[in-house]
Protein backbone atom coordinates (compact mmCIF):
# COMPACT_ATOMS: atom_id res chain seq x y z
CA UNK A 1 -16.83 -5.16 -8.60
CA UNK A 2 -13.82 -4.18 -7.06
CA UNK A 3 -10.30 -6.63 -6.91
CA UNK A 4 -7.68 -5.61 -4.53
CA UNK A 5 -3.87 -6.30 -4.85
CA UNK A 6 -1.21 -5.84 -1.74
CA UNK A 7 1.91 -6.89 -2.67
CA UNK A 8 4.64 -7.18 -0.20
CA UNK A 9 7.85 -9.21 1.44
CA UNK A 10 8.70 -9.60 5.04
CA UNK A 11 5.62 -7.76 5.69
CA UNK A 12 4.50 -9.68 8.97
CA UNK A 13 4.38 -6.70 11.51
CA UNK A 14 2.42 -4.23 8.82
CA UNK A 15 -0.20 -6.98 7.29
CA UNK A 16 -2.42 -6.75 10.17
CA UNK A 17 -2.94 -3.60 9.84
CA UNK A 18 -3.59 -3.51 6.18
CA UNK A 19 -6.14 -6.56 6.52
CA UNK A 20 -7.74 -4.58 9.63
CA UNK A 21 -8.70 -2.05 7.03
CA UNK A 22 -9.57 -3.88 4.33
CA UNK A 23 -11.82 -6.02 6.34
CA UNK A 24 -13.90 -2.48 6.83
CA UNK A 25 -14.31 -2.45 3.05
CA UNK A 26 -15.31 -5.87 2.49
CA UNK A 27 -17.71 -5.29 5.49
CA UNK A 28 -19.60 -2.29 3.80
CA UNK A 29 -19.07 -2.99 0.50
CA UNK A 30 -22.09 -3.73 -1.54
CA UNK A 31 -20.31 -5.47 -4.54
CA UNK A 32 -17.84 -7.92 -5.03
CA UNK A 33 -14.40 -7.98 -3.49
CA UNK A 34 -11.72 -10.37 -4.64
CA UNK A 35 -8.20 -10.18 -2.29
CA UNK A 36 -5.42 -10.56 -4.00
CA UNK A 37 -2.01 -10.69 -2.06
CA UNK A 38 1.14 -11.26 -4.13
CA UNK A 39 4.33 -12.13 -1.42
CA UNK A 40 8.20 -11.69 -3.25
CA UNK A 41 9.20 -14.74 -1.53
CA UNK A 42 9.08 -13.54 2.12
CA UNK A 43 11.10 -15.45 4.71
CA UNK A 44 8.82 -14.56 7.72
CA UNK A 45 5.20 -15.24 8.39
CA UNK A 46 3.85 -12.92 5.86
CA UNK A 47 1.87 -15.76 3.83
CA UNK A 48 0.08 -17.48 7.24
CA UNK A 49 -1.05 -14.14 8.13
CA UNK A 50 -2.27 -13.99 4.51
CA UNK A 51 -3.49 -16.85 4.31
CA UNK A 52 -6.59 -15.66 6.85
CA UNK A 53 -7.89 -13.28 5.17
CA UNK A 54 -6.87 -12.95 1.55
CA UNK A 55 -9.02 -14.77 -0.81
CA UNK A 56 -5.83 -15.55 -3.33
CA UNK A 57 -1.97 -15.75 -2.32
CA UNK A 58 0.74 -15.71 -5.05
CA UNK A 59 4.18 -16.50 -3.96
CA UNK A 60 6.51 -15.50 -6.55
CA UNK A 61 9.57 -17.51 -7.79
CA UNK A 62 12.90 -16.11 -5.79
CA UNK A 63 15.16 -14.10 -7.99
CA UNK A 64 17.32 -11.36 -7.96
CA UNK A 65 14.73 -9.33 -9.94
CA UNK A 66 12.06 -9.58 -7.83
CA UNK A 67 10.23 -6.18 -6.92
CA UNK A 68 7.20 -4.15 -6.21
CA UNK A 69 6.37 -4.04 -10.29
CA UNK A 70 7.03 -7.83 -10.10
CA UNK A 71 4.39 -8.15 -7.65
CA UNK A 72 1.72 -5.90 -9.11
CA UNK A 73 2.43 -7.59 -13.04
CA UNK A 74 1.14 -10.79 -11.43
CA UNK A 75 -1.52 -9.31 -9.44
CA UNK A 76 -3.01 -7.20 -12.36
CA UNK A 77 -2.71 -10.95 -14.18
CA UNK A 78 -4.81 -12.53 -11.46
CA UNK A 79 -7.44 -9.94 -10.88
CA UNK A 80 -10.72 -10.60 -12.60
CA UNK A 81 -13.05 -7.21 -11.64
CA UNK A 82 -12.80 -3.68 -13.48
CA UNK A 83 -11.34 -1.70 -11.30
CA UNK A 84 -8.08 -3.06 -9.19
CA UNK A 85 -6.69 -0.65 -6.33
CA UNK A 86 -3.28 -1.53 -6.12
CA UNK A 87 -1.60 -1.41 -2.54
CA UNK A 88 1.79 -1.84 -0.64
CA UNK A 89 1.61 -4.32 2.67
CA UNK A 90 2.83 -1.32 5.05
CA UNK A 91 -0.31 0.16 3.86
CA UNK A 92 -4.01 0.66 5.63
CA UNK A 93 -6.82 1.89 3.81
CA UNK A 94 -8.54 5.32 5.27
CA UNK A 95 -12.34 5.12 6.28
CA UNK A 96 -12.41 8.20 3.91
CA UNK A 97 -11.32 6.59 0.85
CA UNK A 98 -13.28 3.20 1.98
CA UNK A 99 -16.93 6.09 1.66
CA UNK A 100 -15.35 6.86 -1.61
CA UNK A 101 -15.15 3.29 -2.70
CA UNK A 102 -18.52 2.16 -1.14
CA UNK A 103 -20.89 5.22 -2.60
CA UNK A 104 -19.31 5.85 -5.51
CA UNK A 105 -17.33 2.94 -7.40
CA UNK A 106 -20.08 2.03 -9.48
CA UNK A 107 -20.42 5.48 -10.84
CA UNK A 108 -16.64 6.25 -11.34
CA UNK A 109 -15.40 7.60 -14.79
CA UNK A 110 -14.02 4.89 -16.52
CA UNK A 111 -11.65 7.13 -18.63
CA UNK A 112 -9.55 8.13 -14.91
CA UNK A 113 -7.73 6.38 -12.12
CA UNK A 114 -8.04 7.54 -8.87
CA UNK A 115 -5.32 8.61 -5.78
CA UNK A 116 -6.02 10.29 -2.99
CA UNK A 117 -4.44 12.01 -0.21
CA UNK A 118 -1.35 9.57 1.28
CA UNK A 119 -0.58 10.14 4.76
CA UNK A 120 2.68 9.16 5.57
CA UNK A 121 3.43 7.98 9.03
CA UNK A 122 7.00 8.18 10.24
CA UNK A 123 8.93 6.16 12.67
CA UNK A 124 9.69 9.20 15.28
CA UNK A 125 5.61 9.24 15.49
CA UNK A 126 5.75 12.57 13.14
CA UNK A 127 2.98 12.71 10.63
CA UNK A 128 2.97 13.73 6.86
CA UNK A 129 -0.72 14.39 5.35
CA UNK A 130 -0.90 14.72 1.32
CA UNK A 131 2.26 13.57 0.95
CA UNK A 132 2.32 14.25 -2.51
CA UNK A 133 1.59 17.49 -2.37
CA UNK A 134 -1.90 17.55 -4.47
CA UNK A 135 -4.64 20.73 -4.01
CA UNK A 136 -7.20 20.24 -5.99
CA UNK A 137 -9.98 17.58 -6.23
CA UNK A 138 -10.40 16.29 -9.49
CA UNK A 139 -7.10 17.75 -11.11
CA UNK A 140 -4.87 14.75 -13.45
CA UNK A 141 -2.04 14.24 -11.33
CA UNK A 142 1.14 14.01 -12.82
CA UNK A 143 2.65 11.46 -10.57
CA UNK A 144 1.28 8.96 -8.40
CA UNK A 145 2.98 6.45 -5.87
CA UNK A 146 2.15 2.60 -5.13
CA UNK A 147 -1.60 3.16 -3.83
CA UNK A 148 -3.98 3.67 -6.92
CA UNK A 149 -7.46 2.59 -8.18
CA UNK A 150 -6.53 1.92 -11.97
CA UNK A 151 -8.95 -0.08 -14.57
CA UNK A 152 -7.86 -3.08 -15.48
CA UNK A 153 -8.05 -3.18 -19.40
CA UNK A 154 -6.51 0.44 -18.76
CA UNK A 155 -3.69 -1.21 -17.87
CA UNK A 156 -3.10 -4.27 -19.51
CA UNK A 157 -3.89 -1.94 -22.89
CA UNK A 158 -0.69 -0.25 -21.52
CA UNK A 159 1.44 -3.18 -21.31
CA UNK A 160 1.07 -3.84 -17.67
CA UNK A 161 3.65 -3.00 -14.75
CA UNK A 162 7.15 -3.49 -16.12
CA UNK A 163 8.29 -6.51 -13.79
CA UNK A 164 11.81 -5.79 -15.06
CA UNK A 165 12.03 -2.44 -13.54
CA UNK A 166 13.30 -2.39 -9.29
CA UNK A 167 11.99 1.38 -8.86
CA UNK A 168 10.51 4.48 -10.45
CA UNK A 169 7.82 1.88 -11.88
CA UNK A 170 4.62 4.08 -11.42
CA UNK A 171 6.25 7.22 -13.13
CA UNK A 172 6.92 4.32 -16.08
CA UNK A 173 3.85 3.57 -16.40
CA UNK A 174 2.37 6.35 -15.56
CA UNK A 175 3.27 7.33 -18.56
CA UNK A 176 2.30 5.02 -21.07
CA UNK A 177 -1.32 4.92 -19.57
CA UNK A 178 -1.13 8.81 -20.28
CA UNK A 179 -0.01 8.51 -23.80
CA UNK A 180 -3.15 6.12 -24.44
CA UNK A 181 -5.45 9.39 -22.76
CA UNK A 182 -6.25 7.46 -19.55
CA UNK A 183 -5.36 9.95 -16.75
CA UNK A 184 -5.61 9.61 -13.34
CA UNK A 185 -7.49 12.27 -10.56
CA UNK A 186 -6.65 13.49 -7.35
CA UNK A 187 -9.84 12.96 -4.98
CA UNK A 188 -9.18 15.04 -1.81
CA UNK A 189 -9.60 12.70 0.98
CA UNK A 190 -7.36 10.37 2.79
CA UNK A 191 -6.35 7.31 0.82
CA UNK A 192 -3.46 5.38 2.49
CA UNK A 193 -1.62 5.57 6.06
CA UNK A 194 1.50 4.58 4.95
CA UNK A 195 4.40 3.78 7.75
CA UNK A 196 7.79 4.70 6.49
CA UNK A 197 11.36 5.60 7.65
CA UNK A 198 12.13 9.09 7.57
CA UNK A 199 15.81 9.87 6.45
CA UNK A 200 17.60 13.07 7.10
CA UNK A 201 17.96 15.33 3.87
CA UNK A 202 21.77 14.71 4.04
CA UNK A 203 21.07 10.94 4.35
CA UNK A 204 18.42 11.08 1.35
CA UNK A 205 21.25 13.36 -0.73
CA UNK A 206 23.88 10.61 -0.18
CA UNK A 207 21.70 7.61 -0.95
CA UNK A 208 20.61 9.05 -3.84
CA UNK A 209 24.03 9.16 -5.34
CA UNK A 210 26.05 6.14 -4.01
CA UNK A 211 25.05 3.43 -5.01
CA UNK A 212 25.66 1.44 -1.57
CA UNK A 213 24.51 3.54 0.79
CA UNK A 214 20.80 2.29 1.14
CA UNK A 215 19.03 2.23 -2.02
CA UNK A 216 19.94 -1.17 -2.83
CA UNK A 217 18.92 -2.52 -5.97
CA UNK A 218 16.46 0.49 -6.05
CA UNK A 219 19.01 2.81 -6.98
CA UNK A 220 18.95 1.59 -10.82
CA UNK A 221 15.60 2.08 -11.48
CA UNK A 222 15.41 5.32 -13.55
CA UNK A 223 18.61 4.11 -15.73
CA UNK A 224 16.30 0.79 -16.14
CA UNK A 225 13.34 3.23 -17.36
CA UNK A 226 15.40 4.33 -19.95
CA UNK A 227 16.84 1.22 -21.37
CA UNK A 228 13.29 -0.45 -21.49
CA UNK A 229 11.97 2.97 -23.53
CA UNK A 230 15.14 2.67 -25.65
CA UNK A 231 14.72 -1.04 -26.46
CA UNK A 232 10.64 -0.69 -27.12
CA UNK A 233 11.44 2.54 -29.09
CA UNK A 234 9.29 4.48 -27.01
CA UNK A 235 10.80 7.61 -25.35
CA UNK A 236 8.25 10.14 -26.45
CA UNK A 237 5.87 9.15 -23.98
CA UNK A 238 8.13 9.84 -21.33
CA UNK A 239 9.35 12.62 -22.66
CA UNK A 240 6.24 14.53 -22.88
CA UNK A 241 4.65 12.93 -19.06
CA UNK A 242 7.64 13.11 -17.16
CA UNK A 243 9.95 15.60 -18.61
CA UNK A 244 11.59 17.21 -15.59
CA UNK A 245 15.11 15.39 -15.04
CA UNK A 246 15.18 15.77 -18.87
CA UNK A 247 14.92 19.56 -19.22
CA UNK A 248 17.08 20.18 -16.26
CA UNK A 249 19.70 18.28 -17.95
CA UNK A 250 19.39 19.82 -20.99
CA UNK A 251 19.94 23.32 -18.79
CA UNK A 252 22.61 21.80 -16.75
CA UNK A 253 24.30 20.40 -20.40
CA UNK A 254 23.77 24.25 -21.87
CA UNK A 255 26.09 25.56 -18.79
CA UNK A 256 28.14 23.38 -18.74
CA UNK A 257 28.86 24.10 -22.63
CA UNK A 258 28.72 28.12 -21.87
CA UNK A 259 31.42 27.64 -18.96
CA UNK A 260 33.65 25.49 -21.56
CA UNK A 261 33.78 28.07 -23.84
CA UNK A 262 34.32 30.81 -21.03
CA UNK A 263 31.19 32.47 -20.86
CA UNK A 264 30.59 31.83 -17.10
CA UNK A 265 28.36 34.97 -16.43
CA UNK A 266 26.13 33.60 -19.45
CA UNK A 267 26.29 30.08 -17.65
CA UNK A 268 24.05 31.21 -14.89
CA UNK A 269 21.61 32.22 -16.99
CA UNK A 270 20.37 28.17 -18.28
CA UNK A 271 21.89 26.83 -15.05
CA UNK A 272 19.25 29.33 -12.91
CA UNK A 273 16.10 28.55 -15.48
CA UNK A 274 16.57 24.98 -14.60
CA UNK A 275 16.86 25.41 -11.43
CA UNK A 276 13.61 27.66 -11.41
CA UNK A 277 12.03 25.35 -13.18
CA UNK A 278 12.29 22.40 -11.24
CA UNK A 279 11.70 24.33 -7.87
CA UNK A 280 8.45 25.51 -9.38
CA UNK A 281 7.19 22.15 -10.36
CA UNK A 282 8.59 19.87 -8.33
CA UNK A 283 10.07 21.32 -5.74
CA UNK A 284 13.40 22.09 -4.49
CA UNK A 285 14.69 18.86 -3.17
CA UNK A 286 14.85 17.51 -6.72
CA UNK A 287 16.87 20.30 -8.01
CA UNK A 288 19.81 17.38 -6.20
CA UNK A 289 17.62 14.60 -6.99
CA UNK A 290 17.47 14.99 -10.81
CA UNK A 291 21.70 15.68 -10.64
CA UNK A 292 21.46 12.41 -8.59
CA UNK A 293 19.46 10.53 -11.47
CA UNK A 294 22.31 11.30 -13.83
CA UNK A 295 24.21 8.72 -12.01
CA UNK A 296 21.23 6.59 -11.49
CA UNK A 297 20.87 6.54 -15.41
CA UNK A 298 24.45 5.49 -16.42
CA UNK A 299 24.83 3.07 -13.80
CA UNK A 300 21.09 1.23 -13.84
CA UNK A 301 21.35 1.42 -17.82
CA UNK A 302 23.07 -1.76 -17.89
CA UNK A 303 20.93 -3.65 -15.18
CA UNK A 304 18.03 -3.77 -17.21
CA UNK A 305 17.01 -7.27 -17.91
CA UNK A 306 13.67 -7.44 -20.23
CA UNK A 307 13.80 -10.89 -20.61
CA UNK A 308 12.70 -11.60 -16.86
CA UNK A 309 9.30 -12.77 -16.66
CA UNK A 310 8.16 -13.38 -12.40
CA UNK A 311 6.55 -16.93 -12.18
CA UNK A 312 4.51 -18.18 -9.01
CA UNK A 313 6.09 -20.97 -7.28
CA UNK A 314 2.88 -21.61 -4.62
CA UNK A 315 -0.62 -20.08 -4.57
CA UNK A 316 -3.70 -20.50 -2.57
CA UNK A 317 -6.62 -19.98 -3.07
CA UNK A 318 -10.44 -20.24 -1.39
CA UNK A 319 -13.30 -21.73 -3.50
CA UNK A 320 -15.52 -18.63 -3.16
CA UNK A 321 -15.03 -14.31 -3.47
């Protein structure tokens, strides 16, 4: 039994080719399949095209804090099978992943999630495979984008998706399904085609730290992460699962302190082991990103709003799944 959640807005031009796919898995498919799309208030056709294929449609309340955790809060809400693979609507399903599903659902581990390879498809026709950068099947990934096959008490024992958070949600909860010893696995086969923009590395550096030039509401995510840890009292969890930005800073803090007191030769010494470390397990385009996320964090600090709960203002849905 297998529920499937695509959230999405303004999604008209992708959602054919996400139904395409999933209409291959409800095809072979031996078990149950309920269809869950959740829309964030599109203003295009998004919920007619829905509407033929999807077995429920959730059309969330408009607001200013409506976003892709938003959509999958509701959708986790709404889904009634085990397992729920969560997807984006500028998303197809691989036939490889579909085998995966079809032969081996039934058997899967309960104790893991599931991701595997994305594929990222970019609008100059250039072509990412294993996006994320993963090697070896059956190792607990320690990150994990919007695609992922996740149990469903796994993750309402977790406290669901954070609706209040506009980015950065998977690493958040990520890592409070972690600290309750559900992990997730890295199969090694083609998940997701996933059609993206591809931004320069200069374009990527600036949007990263201004917040007006492209990120949009995005850009407070990671300061939101930290304001909903600080107001639940829970920043050990993300300390300990996602403590990259966090030990770079405390290198980047150490120099900083060194080349106060004048020992600038000793600087380089914490400023290089952060550095190092970052390059060696993340790579080195977030030796900028995690300075970037300094600014993130004071700035999206005070957008957090944990009051907001999303509420659907339409849904449809067919007498049978």
């Amino acid at each position: 039994m297998l529920s499937i959640v695509v959230i999405g807005k303004n999604e008209s031009e992708n959602l054919p080719l996400v139904i395409s796919s999933l209409s291959e898995l409800r095809q072979r498919a031996k078990y149950r399949i309920q269809m869950i799309y959740v829309d964030s208030d599109s203003s295009d056709l998004s919920v007619e095209i829905a509407k033929s294929f999807f077995d429920e449609i959730y059309v969330l309340s408009p607001s200013d804090h409506l976003c892709a955790s938003a959509g999958r809060h509701i959708g986790t809400l709404k889904a009634i099978y085990e397992w729920i693979l969560y997807l984006d609507g500028d998303m197809e399903i691989c036939s490889e992943f579909i085998d995966f599903l079809c032969s081996t659902l039934e058997q899967l581990n309960t104790k893991f999630g599931y991701i595997g390879r994305y594929v990222y498809y970019y609008g100059d026709g250039d072509v990412k495979d294993n996006a994320l950068n993963y090697k070896t099947n059956g190792q607990i990934v320690t990150y994990h984008g919007g695609a992922v096959l996740l149990r469903k008490c796994s993750v309402i024992d977790a406290g669901n998706w954070n609706p209040c958070i506009f980015s950065n949600e998977e690493i958040e909860l990520y890592t409070r399904l972690r600290s309750n010893k559900y992990n997730v696995i890295f199969v090694d086969k083609p998940m997701i085609k996933h059609y993206t923009e591809r931004y320069t590395s200069m374009k990527k550096l600036i949007m990263n730290f201004v917040p007006s030039a492209g990120l949009g509401k995005k850009f407070y995510g990671f300061g939101q992460i930290l304001r909903a840890r600080y107001q639940q009292k829970d920043f050990y969890s993300l300390l300990r699962y996602f403590p990259y930005p966090f030990v770079y800073w405390i290198c980047l803090f150490i120099t900083i302190i060194f080349i106060c007191i004048g020992f600038k030769k000793l600087a380089l010494i914490p400023l290089l082991s952060g550095a190092t470390y970052i390059f060696i397990f993340k790579g080195y385009q977030y030796i900028a990103l995690y300075v970037a996320f300094i600014i993130q964090a004071i700035v999206g600090f005070g957008k957090y709003d944990g009051s907001y709960v999303p509420h659907v203002k339409i849904e449809y849905i067919k007498n049978e799944i």
